[in-house]
C-alpha atoms as a PDB file:
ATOM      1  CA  UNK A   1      97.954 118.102 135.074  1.00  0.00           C
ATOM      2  CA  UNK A   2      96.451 121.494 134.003  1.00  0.00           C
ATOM      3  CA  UNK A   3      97.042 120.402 130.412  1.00  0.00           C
ATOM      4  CA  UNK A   4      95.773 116.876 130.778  1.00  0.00           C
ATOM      5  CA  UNK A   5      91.847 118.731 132.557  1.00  0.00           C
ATOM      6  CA  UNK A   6      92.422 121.130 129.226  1.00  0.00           C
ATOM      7  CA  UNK A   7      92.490 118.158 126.900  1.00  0.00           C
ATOM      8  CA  UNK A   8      88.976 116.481 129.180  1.00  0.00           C
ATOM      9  CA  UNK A   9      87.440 119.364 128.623  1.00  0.00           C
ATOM     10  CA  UNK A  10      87.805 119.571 125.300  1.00  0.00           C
ATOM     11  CA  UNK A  11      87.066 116.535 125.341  1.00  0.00           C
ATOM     12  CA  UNK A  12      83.305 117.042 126.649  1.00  0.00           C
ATOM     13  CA  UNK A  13      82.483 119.771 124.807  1.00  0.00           C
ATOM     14  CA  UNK A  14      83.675 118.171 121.757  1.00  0.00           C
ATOM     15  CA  UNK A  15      81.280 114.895 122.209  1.00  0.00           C
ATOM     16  CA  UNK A  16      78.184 117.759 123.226  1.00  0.00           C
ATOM     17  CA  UNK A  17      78.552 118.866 119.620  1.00  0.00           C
ATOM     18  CA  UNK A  18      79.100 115.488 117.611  1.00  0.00           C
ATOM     19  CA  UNK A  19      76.444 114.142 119.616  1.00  0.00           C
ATOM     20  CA  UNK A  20      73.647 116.957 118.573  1.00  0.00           C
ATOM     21  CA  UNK A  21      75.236 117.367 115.260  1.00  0.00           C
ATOM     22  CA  UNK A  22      75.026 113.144 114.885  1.00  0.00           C
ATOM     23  CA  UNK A  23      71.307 113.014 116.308  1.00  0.00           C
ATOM     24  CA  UNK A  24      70.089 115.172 114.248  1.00  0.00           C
ATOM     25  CA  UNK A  25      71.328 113.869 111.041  1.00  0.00           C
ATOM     26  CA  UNK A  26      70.208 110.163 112.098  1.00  0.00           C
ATOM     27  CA  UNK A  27      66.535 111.813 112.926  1.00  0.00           C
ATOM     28  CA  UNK A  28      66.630 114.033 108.923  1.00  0.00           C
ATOM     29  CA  UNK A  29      67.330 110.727 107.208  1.00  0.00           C
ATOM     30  CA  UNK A  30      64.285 109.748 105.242  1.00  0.00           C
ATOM     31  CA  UNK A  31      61.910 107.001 106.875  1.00  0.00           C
ATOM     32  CA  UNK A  32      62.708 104.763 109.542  1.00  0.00           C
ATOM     33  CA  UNK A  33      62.886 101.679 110.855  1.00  0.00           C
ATOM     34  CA  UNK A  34      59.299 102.219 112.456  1.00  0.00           C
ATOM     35  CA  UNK A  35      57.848 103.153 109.354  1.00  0.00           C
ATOM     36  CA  UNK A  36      55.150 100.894 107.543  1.00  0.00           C
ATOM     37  CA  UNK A  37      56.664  98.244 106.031  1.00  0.00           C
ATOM     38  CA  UNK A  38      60.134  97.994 107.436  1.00  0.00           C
ATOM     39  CA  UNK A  39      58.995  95.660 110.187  1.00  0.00           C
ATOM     40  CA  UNK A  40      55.849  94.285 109.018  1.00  0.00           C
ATOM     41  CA  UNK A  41      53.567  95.009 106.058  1.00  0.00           C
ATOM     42  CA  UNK A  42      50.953  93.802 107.767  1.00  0.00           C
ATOM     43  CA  UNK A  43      51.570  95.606 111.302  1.00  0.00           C
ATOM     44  CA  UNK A  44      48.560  98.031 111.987  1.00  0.00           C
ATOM     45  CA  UNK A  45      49.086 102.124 112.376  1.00  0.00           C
ATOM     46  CA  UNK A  46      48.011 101.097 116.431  1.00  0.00           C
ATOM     47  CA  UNK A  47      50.931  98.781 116.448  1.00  0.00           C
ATOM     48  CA  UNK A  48      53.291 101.368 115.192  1.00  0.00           C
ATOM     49  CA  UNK A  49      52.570 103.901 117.467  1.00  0.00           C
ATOM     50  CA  UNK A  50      52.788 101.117 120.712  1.00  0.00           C
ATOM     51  CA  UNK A  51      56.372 100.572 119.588  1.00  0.00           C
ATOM     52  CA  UNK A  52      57.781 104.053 119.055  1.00  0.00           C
ATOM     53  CA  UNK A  53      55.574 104.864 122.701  1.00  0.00           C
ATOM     54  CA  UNK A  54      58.123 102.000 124.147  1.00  0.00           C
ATOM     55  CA  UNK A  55      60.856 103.474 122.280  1.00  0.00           C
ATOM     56  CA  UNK A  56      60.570 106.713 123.265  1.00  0.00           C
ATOM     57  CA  UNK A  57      59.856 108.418 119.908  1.00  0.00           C
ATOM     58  CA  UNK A  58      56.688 109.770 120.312  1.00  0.00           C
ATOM     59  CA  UNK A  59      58.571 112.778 122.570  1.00  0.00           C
ATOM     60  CA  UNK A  60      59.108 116.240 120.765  1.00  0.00           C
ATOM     61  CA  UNK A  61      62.848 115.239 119.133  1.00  0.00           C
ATOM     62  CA  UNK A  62      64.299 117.949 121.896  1.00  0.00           C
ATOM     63  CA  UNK A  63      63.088 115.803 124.899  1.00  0.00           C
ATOM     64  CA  UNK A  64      64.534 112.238 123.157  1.00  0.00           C
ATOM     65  CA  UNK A  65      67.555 113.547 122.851  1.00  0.00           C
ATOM     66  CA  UNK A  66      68.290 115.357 126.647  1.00  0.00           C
ATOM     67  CA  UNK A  67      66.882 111.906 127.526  1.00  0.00           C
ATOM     68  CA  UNK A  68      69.458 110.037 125.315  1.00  0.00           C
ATOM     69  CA  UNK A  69      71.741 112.666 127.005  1.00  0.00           C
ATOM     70  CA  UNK A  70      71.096 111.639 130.326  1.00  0.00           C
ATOM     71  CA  UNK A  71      71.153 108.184 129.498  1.00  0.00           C
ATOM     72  CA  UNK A  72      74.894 108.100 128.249  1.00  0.00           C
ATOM     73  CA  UNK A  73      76.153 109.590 131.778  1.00  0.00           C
ATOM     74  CA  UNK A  74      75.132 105.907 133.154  1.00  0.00           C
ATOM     75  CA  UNK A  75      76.774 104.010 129.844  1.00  0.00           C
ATOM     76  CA  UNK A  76      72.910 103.408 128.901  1.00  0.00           C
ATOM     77  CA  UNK A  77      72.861 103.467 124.743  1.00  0.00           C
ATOM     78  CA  UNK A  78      69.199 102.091 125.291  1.00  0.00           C
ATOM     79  CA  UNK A  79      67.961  98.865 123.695  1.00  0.00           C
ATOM     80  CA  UNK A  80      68.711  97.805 119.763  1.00  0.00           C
ATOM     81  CA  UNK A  81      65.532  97.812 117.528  1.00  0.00           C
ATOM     82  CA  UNK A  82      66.807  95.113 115.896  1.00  0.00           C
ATOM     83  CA  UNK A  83      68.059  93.048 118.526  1.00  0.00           C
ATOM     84  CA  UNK A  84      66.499  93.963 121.521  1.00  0.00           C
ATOM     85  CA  UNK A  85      69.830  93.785 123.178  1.00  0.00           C
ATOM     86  CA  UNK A  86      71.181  96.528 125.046  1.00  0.00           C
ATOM     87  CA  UNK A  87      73.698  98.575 122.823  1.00  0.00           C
ATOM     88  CA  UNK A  88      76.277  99.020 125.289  1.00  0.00           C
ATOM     89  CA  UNK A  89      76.951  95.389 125.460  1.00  0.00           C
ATOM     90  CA  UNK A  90      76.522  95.089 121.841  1.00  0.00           C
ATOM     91  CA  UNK A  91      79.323  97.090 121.269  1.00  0.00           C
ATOM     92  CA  UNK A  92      81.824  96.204 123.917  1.00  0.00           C
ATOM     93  CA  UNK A  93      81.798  92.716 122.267  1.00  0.00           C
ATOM     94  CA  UNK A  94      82.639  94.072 118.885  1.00  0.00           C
ATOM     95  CA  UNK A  95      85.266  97.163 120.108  1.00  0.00           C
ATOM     96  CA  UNK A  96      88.161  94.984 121.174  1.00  0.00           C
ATOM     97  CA  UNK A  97      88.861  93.296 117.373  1.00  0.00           C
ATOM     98  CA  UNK A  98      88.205  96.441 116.076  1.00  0.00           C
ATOM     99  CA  UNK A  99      90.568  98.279 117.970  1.00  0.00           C
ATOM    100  CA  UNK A 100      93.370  95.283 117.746  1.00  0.00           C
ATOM    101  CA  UNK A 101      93.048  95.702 113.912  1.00  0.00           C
ATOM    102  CA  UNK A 102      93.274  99.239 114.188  1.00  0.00           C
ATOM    103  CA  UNK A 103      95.969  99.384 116.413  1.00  0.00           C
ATOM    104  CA  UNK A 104      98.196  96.922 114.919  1.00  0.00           C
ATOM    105  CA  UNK A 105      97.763  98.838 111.573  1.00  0.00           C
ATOM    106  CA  UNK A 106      98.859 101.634 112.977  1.00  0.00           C
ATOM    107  CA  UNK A 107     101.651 100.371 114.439  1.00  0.00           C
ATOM    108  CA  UNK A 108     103.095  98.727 111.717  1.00  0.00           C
ATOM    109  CA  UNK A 109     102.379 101.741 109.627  1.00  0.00           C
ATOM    110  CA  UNK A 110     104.401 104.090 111.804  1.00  0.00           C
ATOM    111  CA  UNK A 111     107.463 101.434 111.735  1.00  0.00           C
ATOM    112  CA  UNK A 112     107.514 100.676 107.659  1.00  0.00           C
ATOM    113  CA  UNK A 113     106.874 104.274 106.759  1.00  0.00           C
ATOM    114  CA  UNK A 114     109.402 105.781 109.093  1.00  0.00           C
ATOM    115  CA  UNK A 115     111.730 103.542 107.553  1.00  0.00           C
ATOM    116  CA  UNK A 116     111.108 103.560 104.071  1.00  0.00           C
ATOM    117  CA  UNK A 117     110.172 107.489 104.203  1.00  0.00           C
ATOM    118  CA  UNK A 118     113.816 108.106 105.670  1.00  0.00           C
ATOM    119  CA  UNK A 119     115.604 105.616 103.408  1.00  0.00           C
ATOM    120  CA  UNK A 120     114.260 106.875  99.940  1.00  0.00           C
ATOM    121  CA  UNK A 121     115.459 110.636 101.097  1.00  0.00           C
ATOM    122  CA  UNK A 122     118.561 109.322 102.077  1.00  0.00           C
ATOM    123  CA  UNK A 123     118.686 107.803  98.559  1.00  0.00           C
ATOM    124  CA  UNK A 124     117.060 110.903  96.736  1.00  0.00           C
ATOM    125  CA  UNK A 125     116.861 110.902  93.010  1.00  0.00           C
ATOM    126  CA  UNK A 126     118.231 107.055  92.815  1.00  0.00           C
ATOM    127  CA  UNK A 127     116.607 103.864  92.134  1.00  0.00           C
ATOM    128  CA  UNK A 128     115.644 103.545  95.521  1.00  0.00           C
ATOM    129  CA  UNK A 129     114.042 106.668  96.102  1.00  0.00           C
ATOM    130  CA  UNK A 130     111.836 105.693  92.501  1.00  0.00           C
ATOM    131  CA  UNK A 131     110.831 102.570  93.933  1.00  0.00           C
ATOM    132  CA  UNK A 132     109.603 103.680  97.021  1.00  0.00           C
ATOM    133  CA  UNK A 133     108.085 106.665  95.907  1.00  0.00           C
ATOM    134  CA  UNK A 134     106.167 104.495  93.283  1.00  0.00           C
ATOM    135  CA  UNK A 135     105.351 101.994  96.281  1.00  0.00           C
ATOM    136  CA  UNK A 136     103.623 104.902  98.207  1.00  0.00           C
ATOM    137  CA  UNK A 137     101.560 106.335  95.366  1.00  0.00           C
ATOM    138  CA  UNK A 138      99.974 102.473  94.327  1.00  0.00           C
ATOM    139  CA  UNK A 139      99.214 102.796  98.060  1.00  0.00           C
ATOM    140  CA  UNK A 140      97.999 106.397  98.240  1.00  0.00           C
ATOM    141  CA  UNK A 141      95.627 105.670  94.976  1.00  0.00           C
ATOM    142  CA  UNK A 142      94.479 102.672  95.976  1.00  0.00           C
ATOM    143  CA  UNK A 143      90.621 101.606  97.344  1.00  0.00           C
ATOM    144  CA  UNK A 144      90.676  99.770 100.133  1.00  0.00           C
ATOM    145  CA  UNK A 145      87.581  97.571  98.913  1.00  0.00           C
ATOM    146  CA  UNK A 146      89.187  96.954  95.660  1.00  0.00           C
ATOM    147  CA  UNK A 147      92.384  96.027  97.077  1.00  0.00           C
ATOM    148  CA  UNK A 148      90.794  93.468  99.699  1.00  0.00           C
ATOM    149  CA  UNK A 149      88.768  91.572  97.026  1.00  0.00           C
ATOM    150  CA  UNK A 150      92.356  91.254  95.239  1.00  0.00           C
ATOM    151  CA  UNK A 151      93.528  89.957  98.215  1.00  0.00           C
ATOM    152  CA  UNK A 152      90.840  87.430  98.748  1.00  0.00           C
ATOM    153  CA  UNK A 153      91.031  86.691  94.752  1.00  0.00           C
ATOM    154  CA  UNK A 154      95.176  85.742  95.199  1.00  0.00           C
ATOM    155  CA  UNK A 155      95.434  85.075  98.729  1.00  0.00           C
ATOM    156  CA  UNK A 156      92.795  83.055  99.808  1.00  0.00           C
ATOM    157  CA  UNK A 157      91.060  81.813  96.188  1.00  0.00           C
ATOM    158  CA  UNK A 158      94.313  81.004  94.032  1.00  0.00           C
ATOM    159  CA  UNK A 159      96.816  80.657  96.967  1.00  0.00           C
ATOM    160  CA  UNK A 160      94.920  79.240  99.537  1.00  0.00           C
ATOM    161  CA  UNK A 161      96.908  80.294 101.843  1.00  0.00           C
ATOM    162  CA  UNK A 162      94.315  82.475 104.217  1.00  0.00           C
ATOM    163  CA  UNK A 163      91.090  81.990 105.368  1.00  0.00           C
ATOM    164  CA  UNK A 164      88.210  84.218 103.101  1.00  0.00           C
ATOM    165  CA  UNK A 165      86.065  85.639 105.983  1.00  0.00           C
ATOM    166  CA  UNK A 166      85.310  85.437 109.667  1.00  0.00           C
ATOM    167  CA  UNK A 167      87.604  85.339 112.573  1.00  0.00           C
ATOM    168  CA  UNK A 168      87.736  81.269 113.394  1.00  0.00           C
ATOM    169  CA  UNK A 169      87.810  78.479 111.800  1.00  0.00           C
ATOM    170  CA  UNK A 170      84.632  75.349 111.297  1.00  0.00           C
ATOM    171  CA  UNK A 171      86.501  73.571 114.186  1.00  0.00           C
ATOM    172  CA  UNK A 172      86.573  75.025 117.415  1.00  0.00           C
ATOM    173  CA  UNK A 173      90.296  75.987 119.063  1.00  0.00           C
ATOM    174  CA  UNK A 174      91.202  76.187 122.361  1.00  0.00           C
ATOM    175  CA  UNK A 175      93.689  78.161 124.203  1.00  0.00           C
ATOM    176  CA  UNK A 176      96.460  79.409 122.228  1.00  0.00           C
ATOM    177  CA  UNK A 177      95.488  77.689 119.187  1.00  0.00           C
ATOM    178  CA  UNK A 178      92.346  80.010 119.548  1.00  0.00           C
ATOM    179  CA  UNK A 179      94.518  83.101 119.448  1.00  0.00           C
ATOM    180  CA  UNK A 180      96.375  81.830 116.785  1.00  0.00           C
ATOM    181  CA  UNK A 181      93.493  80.986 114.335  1.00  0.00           C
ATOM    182  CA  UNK A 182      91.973  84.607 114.825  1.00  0.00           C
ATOM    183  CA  UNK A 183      95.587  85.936 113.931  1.00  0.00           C
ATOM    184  CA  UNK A 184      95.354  83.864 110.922  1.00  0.00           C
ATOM    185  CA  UNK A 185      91.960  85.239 109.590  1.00  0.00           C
ATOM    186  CA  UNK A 186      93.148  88.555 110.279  1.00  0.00           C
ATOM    187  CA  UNK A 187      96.010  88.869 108.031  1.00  0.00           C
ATOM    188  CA  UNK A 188      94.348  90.112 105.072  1.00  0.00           C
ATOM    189  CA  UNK A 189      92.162  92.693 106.415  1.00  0.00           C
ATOM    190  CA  UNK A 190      95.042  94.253 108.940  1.00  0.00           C
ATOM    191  CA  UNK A 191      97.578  93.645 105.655  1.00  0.00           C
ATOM    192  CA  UNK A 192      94.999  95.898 103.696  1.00  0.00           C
ATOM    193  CA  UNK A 193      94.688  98.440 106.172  1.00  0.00           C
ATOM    194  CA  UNK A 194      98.181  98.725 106.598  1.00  0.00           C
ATOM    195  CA  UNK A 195      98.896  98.705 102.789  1.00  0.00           C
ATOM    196  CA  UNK A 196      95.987 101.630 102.203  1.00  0.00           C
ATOM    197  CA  UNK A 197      98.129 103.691 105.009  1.00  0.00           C
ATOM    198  CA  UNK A 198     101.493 103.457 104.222  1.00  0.00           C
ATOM    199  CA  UNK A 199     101.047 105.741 101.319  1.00  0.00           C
ATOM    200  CA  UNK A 200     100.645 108.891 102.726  1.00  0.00           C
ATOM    201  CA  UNK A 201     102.412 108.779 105.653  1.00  0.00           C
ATOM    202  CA  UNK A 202     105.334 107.195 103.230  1.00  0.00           C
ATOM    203  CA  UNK A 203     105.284 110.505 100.993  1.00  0.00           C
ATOM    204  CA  UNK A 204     104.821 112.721 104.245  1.00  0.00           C
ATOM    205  CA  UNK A 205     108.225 111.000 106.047  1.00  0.00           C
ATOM    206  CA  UNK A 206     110.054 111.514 102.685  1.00  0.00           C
ATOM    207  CA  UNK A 207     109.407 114.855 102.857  1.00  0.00           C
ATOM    208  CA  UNK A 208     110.091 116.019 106.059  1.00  0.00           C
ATOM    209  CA  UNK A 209     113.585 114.137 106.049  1.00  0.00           C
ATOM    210  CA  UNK A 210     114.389 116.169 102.823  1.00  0.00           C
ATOM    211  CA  UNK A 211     114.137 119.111 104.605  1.00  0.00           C
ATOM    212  CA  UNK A 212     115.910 118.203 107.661  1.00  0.00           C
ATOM    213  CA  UNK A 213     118.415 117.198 104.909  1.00  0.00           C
ATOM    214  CA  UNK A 214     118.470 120.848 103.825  1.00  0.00           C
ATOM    215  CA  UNK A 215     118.870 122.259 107.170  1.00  0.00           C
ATOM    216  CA  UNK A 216     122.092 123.791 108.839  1.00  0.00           C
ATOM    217  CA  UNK A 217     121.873 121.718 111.699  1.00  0.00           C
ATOM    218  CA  UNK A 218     122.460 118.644 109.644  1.00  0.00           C
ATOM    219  CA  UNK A 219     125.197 119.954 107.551  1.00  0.00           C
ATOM    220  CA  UNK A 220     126.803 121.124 110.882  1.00  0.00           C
ATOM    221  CA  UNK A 221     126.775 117.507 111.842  1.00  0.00           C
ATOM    222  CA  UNK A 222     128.021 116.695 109.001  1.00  0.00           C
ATOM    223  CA  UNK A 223     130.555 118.666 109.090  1.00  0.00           C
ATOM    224  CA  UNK A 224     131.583 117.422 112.568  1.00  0.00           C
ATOM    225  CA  UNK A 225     132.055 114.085 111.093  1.00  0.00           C
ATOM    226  CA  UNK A 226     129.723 112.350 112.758  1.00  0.00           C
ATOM    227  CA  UNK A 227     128.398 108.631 111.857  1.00  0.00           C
ATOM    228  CA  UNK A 228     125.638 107.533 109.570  1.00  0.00           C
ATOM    229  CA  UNK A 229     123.794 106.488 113.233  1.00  0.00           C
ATOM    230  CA  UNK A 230     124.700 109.154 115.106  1.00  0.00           C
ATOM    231  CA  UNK A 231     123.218 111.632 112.263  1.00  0.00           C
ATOM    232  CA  UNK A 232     119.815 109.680 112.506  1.00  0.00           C
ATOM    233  CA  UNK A 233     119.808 109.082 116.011  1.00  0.00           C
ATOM    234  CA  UNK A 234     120.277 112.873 117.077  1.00  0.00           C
ATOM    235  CA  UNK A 235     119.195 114.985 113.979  1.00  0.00           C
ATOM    236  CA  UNK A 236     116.402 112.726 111.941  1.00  0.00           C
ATOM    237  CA  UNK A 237     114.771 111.179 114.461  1.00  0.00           C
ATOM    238  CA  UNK A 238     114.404 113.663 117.380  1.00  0.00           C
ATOM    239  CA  UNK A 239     112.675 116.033 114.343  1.00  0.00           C
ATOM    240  CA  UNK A 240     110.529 113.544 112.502  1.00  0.00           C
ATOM    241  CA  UNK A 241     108.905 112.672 115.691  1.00  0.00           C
ATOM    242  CA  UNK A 242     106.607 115.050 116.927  1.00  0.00           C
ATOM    243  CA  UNK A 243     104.828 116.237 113.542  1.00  0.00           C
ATOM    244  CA  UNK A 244     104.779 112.173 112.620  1.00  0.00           C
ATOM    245  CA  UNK A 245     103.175 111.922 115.875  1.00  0.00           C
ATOM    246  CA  UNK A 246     100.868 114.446 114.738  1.00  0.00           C
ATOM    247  CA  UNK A 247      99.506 112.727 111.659  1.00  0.00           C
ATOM    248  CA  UNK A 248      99.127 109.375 113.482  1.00  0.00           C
ATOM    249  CA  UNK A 249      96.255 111.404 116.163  1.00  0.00           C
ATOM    250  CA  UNK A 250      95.094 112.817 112.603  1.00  0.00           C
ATOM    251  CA  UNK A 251      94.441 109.217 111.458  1.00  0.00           C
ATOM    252  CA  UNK A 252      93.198 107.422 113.160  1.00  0.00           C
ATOM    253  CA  UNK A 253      89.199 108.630 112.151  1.00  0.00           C
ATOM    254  CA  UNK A 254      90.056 107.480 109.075  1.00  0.00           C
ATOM    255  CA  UNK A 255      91.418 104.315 109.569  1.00  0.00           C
ATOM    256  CA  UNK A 256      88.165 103.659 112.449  1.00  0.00           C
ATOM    257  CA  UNK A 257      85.942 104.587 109.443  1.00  0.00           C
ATOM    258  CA  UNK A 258      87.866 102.522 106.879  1.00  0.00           C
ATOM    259  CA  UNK A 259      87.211  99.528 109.141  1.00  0.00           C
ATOM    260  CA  UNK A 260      83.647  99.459 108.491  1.00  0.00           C
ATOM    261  CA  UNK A 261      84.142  98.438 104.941  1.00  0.00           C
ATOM    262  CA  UNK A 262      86.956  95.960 105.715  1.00  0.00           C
ATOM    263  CA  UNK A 263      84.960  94.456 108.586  1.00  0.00           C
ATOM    264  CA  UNK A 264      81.372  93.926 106.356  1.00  0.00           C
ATOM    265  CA  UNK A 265      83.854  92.395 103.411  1.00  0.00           C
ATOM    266  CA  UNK A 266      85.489  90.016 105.208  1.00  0.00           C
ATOM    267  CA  UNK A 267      82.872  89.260 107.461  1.00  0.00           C
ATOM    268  CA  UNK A 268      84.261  90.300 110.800  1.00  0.00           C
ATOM    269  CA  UNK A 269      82.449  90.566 113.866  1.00  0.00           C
ATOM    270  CA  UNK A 270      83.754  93.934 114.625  1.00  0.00           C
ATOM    271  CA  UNK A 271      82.388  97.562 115.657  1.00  0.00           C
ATOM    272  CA  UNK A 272      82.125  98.765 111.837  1.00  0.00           C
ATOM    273  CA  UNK A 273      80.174  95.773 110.720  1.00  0.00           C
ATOM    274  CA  UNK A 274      77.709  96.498 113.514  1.00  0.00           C
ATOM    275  CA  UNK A 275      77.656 100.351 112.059  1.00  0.00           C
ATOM    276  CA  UNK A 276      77.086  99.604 108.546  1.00  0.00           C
ATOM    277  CA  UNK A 277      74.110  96.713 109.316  1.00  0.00           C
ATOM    278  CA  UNK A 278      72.562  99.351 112.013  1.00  0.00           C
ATOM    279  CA  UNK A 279      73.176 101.921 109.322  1.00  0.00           C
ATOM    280  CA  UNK A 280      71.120  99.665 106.819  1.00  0.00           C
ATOM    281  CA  UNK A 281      68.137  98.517 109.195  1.00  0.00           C
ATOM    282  CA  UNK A 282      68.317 101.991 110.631  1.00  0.00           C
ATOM    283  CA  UNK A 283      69.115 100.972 113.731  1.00  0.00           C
ATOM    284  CA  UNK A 284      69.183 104.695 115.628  1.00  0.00           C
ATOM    285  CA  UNK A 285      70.363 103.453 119.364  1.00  0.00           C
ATOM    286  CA  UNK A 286      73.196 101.499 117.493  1.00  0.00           C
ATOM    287  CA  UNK A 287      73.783 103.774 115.476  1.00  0.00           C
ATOM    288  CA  UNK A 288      74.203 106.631 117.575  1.00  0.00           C
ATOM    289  CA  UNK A 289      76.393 104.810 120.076  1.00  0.00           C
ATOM    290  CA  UNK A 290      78.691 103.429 117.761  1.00  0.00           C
ATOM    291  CA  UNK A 291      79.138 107.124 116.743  1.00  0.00           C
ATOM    292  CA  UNK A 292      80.012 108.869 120.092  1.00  0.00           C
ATOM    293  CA  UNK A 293      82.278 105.421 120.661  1.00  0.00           C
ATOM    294  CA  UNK A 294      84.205 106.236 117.825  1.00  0.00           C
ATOM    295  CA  UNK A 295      84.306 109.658 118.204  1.00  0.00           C
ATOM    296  CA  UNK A 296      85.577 109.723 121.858  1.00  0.00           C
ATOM    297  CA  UNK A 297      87.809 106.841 120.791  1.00  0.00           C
ATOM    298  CA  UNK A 298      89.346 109.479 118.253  1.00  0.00           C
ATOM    299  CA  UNK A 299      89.456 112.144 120.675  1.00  0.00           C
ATOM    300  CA  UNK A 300      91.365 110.150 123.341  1.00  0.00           C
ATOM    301  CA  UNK A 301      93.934 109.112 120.887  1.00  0.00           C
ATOM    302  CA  UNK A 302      94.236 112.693 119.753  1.00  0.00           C
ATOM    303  CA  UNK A 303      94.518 114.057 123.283  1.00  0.00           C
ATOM    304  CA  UNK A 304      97.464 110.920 123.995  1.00  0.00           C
ATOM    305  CA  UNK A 305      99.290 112.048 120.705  1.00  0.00           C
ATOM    306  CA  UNK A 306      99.357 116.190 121.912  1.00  0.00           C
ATOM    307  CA  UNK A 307     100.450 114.683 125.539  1.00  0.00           C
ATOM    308  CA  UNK A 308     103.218 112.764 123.331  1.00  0.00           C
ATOM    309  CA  UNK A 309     104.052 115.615 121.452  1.00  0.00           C
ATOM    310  CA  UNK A 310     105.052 117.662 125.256  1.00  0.00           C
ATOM    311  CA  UNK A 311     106.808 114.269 126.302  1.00  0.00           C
ATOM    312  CA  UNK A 312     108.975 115.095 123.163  1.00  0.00           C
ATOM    313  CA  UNK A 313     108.703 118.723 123.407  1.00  0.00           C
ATOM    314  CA  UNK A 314     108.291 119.982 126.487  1.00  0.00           C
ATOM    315  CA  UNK A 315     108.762 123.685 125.409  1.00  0.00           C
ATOM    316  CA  UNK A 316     105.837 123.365 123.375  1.00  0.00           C
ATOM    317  CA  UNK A 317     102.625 125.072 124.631  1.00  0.00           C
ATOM    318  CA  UNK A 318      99.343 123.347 124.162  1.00  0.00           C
END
């Protein structure tokens, strides 16, 4: 319990900083999407001023944001400029497909690359161990937006064998059929993700088995005769876990971030499409509460992994 408050904590004071450091960025960037022009060319100075007066950002920039501040407490993001919608709601109907993608990514990650990390040390120096290794560096070196347009270029042009963009089909499904089609038009993006993050963690698994290889531990067990399972089941595994653990709470910024390029490329209704088109019609209330989303999204996964990592270890402080 005292370790779980720790992590909340940390939590809080974490967010505090992201959010000044992240407000204060948005409010540097040059012009705005108040400024002449970017609405209207025709709206009048007057006008201007009547609309950052209902916005709130005619205050001195300390009083907008302990207002903003005060305003997240109640789940209040305030009102797109774009939209007029509130942002809370705008982004709770975008986070779930975002985090499905994510989350099924990482998943499927974690299994391939613990399995083909293990099996090309097993095989080290042999064909196997080449082909893998050779597998993880295409992966590690390749774009993600350079890969997907290859995928929509073979899979979905030449092929036709996947859907191009959205997340349903021209004719409306019901039930499971609805489920079904959105699993369908998500098979290239999640298949990119998951081929951009095998790579590393491919090369990272690899190692660490080498050295648990190396150890006296594992020749002990050797030595004791023990089976090819019983050697991965007691020895590999039980070490692999926890620093494995560790990189997957390490990435998952990166693969929230990398979503907002997959997502505006294939045309997906998700979180980092709603970033990157706030982003462009500077969209500050979206903006900023897609940020602190995503970064207390990261945090919480970060805090589960460390409460993993005492599940597995419990002699390890934190």
């Amino acid at each position: 319990m005292l370790n779980i408050l720790k992590k909340l904590f940390y939590i809080i004071f974490m967010l505090f900083i992201i959010s000044i450091i992240s407000f204060l960025a948005i409010h540097a960037a040059p012009n705005s999407f108040l400024s002449a022009g970017e609405l209207n060319p025709n709206m009048t100075d007057e006008a201007i001023k009547a609309l950052k007066a209902v916005y709130g950002l005619d205050k001195p920039l300390l009083e907008q944001y302990i207002d903003w501040v005060i305003n997240i407490f109640s789940f209040n993001f305030g009102i797109s400029f774009v939209t007029g919608g509130d942002v809370a709601d705008e982004i709770l109907k975008r986070l779930p497909i975002t985090l499905i993608m994510n989350f099924t990514a990482l998943i499927v990650v974690f299994v391939i690359s613990l399995y083909l990390g293990i099996k090309s040390a097993l095989n080290y120096e042999k064909k196997t161990d080449y082909i893998i290794r050779q597998i993880s560096l295409i992966s590690f070196s390749m774009p993600s937006f350079y890969l997907a347009l290859l995928f929509i270029i073979f899979f979905a042009l030449n092929l036709d064998m996947f859907p191009i963009a959205g997340l349903h089909s021209v004719e409306e499904k019901v039930g499971f059929e609805y489920y079904t089609d959105m699993a369908w038009h998500l098979v290239l993006p999640v298949g990119v993700m998951i081929f951009v993050g095998l790579g590393s963690m491919i090369i990272y698994v690899r190692s660490l088995t080498l050295e648990i290889l190396k150890s006296d531990y594992y020749y002990f067990a050797l030595s004791r005769g023990l089976s090819k399972c019983e050697l991965l089941r007691f020895f590999i595994f039980p070490n692999l876990l926890p620093p494995i653990v560790t990189l997957l709470g390490l990435s998952l910024p990166g693969l929230i971030g990398g979503s907002v390029i997959l997502e505006s490329i294939f045309a997906i209704d998700g979180m980092g499409q709603l970033f990157f088109i706030s982003a462009l019609s500077r969209d500050y209330p979206i903006i900023m509460g897609t940020l602190m989303i995503t970064a207390f999204l990261t945090l919480v996964g970060n805090m589960f992994a460390d409460l993993i990592l005492l599940k597995l270890n419990p002699y390890m402080k934190r």
